[in-house]
N, C-alpha and C. Protein backbone atom coordinates (compact mmCIF):
# COMPACT_ATOMS: atom_id res chain seq x y z
N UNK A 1 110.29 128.87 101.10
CA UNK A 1 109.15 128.56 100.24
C UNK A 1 107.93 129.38 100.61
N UNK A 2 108.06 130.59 101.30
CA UNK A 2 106.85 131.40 101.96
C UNK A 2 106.25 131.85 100.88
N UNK A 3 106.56 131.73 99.60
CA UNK A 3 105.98 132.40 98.25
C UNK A 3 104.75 131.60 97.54
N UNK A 4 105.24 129.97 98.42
CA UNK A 4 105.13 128.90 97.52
C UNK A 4 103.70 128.36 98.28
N UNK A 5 104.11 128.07 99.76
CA UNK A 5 103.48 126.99 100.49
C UNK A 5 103.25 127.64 101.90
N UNK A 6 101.93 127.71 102.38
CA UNK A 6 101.98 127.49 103.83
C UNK A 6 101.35 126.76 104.89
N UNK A 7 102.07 126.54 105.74
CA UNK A 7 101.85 125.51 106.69
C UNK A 7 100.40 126.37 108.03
N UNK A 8 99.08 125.86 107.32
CA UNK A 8 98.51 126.41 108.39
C UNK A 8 98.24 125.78 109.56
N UNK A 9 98.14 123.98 109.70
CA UNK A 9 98.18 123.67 111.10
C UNK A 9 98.26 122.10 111.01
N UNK A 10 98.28 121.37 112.47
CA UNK A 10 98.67 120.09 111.71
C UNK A 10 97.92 119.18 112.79
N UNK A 11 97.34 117.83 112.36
CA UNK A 11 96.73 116.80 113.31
C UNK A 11 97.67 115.77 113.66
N UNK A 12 97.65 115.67 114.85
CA UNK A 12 97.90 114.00 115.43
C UNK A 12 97.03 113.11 115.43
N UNK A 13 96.79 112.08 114.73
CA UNK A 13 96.41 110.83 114.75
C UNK A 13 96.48 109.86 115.54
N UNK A 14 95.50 109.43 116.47
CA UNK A 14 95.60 108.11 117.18
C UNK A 14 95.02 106.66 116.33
N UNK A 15 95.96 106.12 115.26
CA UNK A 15 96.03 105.06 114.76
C UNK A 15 95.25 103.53 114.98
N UNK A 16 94.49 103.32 114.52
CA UNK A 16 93.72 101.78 115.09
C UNK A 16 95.24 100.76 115.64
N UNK A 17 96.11 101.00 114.83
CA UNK A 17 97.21 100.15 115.02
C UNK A 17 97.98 100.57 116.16
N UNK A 18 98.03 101.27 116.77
CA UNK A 18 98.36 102.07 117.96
C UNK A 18 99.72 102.75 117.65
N UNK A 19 99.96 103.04 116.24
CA UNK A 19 100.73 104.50 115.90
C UNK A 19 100.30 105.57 116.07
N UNK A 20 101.16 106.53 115.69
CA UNK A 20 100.37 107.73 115.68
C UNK A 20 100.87 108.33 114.03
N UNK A 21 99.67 109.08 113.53
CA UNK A 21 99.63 109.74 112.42
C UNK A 21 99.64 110.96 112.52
N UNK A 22 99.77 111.48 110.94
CA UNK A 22 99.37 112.99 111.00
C UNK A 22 99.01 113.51 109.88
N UNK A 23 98.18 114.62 110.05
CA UNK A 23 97.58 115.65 108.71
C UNK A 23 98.36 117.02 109.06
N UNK A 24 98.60 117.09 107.80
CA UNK A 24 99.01 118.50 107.90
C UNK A 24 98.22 119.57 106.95
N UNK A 25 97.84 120.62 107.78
CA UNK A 25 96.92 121.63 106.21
C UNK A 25 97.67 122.60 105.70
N UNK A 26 98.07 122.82 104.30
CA UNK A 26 98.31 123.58 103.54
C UNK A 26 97.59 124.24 102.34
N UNK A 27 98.28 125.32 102.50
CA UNK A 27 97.57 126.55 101.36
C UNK A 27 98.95 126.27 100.61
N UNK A 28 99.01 125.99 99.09
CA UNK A 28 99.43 126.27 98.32
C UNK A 28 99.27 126.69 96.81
N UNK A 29 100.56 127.08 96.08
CA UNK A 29 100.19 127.43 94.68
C UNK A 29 100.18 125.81 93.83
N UNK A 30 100.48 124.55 94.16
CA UNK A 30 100.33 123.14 93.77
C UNK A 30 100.80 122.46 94.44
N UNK A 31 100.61 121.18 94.22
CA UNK A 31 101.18 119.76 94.81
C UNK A 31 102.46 119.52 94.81
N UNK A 32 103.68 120.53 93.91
CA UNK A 32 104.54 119.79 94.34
C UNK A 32 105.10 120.73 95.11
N UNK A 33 104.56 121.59 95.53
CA UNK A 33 105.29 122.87 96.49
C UNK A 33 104.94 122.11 98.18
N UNK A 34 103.41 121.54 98.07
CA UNK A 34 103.03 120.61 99.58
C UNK A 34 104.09 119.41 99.79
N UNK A 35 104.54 118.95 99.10
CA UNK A 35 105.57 118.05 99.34
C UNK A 35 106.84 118.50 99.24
N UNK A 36 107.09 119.15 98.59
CA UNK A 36 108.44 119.82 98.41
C UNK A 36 108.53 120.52 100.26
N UNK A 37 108.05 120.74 100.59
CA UNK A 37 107.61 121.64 102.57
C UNK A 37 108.14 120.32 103.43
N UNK A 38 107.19 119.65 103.62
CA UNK A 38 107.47 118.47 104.17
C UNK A 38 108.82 117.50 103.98
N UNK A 39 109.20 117.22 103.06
CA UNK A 39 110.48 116.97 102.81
C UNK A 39 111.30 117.48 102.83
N UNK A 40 111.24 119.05 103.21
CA UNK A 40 112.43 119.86 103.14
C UNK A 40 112.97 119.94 105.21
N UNK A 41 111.72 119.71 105.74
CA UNK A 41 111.70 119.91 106.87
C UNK A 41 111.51 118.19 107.39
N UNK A 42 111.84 117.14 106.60
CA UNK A 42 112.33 115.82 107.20
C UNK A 42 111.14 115.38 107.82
N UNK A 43 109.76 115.92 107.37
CA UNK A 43 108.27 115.48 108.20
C UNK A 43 107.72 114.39 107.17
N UNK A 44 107.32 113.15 107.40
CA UNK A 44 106.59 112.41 106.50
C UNK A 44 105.50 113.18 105.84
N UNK A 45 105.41 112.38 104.42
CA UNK A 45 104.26 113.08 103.76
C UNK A 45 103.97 112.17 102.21
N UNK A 46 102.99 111.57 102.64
CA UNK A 46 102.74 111.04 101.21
C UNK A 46 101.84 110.89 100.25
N UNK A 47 100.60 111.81 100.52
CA UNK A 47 99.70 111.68 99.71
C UNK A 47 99.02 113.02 99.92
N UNK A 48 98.26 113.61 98.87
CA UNK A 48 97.92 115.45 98.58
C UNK A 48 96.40 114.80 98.77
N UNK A 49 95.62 116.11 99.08
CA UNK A 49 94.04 115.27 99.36
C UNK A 49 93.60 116.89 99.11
N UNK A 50 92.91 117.12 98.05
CA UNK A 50 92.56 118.91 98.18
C UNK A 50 91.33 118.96 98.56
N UNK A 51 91.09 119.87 99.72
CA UNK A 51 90.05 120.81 99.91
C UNK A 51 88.92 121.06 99.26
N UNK A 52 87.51 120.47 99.07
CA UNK A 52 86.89 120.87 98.71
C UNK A 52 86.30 122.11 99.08
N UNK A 53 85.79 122.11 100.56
CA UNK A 53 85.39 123.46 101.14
C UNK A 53 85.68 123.45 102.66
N UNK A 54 85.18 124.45 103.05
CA UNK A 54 85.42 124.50 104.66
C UNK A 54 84.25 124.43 105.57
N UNK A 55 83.81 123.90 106.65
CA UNK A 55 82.69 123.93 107.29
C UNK A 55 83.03 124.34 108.56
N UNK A 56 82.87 125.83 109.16
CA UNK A 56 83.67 126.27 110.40
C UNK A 56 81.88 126.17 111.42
N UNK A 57 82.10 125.05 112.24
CA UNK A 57 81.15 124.97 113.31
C UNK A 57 80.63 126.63 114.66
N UNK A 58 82.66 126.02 115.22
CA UNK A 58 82.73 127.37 116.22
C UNK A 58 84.85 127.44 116.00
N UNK A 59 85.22 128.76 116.29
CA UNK A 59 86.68 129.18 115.93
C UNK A 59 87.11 127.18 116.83
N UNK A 60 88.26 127.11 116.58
CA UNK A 60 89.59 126.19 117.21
C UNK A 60 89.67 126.35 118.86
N UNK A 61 89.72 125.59 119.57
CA UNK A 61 90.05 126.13 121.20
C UNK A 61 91.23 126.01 121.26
């Protein structure tokens, strides 16, 4: 799906409930290519949330 979708990076979640969660960020051409990724690779995924903009403070450590 490298045409379709890419996987640029992903969060762990420390859960109030003491699970753990996760975000994952993608660049894609639509919503069903972001889920179509995740399900292909057996990773939970259930809800699309788009990007309004980006606010880069300082690069990632």
């Amino acid at each position: 799906m490298s045409d379709q979708v890419r996987w640029i990076r992903s969060y762990v979640l420390d859960e109030e409930n003491r699970t753990l969660g996760t975000v994952y960020i993608y660049q894609a051409v639509d919503q069903d290519a972001i889920m179509e990724h995740p399900k292909r690779a057996d990773l939970p995924a259930d809800e699309v949330i788009r990007v309004a903009d980006t606010v880069l403070v300082r690069d990632d450590p």
